[in-house]
N, C-alpha and C. Protein backbone atom coordinates (compact mmCIF):
# COMPACT_ATOMS: atom_id res chain seq x y z
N UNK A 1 0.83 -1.17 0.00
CA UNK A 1 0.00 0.00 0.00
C UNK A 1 0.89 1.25 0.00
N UNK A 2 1.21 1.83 -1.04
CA UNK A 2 1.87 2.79 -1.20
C UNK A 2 1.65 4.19 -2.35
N UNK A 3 1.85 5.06 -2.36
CA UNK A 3 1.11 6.12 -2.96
C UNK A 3 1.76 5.66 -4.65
N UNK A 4 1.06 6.70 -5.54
CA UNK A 4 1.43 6.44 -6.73
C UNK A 4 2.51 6.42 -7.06
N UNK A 5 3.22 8.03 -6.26
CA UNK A 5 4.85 8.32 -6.87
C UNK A 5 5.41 7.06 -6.70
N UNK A 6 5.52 6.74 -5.38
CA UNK A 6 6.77 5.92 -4.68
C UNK A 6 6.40 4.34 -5.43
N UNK A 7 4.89 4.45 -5.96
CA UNK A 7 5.05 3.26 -7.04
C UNK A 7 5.67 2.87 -8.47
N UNK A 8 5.99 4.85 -9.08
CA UNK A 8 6.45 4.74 -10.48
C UNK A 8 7.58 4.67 -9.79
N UNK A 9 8.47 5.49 -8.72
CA UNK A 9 9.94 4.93 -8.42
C UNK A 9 10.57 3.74 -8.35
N UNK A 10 9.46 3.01 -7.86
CA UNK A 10 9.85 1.96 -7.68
C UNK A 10 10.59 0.91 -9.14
N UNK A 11 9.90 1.72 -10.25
CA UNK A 11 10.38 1.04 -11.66
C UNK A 11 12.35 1.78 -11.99
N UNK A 12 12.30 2.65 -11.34
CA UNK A 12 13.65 3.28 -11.41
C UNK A 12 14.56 2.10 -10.46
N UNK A 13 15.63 1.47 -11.06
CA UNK A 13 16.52 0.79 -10.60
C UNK A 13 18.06 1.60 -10.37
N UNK A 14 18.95 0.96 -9.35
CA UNK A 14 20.36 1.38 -9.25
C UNK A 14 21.35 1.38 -10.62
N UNK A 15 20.72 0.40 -11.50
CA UNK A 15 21.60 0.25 -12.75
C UNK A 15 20.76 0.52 -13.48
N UNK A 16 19.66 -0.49 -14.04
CA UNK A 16 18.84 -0.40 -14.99
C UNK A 16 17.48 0.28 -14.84
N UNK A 17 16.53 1.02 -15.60
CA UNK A 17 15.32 1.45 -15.33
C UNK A 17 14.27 1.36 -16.58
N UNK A 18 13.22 0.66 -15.86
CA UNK A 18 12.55 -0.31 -17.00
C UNK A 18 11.67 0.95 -17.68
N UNK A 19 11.86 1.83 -19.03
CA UNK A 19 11.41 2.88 -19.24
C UNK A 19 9.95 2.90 -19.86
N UNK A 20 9.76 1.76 -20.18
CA UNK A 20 8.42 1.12 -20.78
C UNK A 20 7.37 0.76 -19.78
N UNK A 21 7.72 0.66 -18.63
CA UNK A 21 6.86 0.71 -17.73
C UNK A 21 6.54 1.74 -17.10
N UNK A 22 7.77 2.49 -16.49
CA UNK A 22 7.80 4.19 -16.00
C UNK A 22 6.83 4.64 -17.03
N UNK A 23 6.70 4.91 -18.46
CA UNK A 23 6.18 5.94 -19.27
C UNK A 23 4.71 5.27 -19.02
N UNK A 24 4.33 4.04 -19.03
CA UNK A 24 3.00 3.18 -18.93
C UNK A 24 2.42 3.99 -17.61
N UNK A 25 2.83 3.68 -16.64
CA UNK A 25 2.44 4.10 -15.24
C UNK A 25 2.36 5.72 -15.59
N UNK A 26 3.12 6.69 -16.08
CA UNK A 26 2.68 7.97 -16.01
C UNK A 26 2.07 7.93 -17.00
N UNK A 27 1.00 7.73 -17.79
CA UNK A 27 0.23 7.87 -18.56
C UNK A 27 -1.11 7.64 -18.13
N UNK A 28 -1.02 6.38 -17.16
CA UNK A 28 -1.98 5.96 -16.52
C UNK A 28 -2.28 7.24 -15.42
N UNK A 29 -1.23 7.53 -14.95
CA UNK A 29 -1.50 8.67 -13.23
C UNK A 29 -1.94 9.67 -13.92
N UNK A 30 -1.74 10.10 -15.03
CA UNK A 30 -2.14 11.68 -15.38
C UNK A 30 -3.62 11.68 -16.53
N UNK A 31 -4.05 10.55 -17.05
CA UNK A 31 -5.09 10.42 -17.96
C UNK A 31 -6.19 10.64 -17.47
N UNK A 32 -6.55 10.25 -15.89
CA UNK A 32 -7.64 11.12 -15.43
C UNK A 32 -7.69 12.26 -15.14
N UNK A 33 -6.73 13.15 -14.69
CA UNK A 33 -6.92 13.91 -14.86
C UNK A 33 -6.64 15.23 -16.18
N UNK A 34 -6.33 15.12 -17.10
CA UNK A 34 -6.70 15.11 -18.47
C UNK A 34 -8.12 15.25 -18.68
N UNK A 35 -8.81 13.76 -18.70
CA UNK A 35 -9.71 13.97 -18.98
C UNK A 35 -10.80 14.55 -18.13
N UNK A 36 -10.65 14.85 -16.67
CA UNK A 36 -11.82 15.75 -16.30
C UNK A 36 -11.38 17.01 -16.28
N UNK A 37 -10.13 17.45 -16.92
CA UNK A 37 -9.81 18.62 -17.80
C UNK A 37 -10.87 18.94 -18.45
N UNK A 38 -10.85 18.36 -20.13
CA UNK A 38 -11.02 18.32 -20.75
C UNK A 38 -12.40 18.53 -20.65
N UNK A 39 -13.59 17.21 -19.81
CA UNK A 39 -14.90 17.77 -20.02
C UNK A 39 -14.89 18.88 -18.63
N UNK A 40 -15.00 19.24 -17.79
CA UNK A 40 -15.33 19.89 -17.18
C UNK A 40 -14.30 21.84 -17.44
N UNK A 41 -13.82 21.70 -18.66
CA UNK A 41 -13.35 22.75 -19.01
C UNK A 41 -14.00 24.12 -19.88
N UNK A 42 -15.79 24.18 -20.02
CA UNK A 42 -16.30 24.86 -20.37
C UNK A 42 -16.62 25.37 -18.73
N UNK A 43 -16.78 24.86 -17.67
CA UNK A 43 -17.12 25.31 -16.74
C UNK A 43 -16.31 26.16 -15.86
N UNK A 44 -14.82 25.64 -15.96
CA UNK A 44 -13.88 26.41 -15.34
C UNK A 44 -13.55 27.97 -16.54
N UNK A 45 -14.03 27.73 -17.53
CA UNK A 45 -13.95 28.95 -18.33
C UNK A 45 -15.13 30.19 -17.75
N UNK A 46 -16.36 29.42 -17.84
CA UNK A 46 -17.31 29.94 -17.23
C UNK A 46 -17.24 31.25 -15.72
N UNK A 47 -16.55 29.88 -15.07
CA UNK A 47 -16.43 30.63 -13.92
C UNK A 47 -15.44 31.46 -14.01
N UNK A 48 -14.48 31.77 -14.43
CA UNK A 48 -13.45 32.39 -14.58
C UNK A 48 -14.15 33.64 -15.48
N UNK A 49 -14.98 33.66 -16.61
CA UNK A 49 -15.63 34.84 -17.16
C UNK A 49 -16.41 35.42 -15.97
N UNK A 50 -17.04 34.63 -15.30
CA UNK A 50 -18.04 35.24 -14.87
C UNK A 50 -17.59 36.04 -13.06
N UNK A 51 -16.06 35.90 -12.67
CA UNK A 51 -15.64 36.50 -11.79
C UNK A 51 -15.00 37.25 -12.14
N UNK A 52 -15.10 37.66 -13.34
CA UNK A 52 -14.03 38.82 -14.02
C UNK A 52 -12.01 38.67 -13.66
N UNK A 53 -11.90 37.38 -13.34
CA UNK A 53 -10.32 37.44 -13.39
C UNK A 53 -9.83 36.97 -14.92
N UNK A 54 -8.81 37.31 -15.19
CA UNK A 54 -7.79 37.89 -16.31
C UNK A 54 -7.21 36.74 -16.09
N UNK A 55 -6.48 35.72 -17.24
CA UNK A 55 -5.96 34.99 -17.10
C UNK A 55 -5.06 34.88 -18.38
């Protein structure tokens, strides 16, 4: 039971580091959030018009 990071580290070795798995695992950690980017991104526009901050 260990958090995500210290799970992709764990693919980092003293000599070798399995890079096909590292890139697998960060694709996996960051694709959700991506995608509730993605749909919930008319709303964060929204709100952001509608408090008048400048971005």
């Amino acid at each position: 039971m260990i958090t995500l990071q210290l799970g992709l580290a764990n693919f980092q070795g003293t000599r070798r580091t399995q890079w096909s798995l590292l890139m697998a695992g960060n694709v996996v950690a960051t694709l959700p959030l991506i995608l509730f980017f993605l749909f919930a991104q008319k709303q964060f526009i929204a709100t952001m018009t509608f408090s008048g901050l400048k971005g």
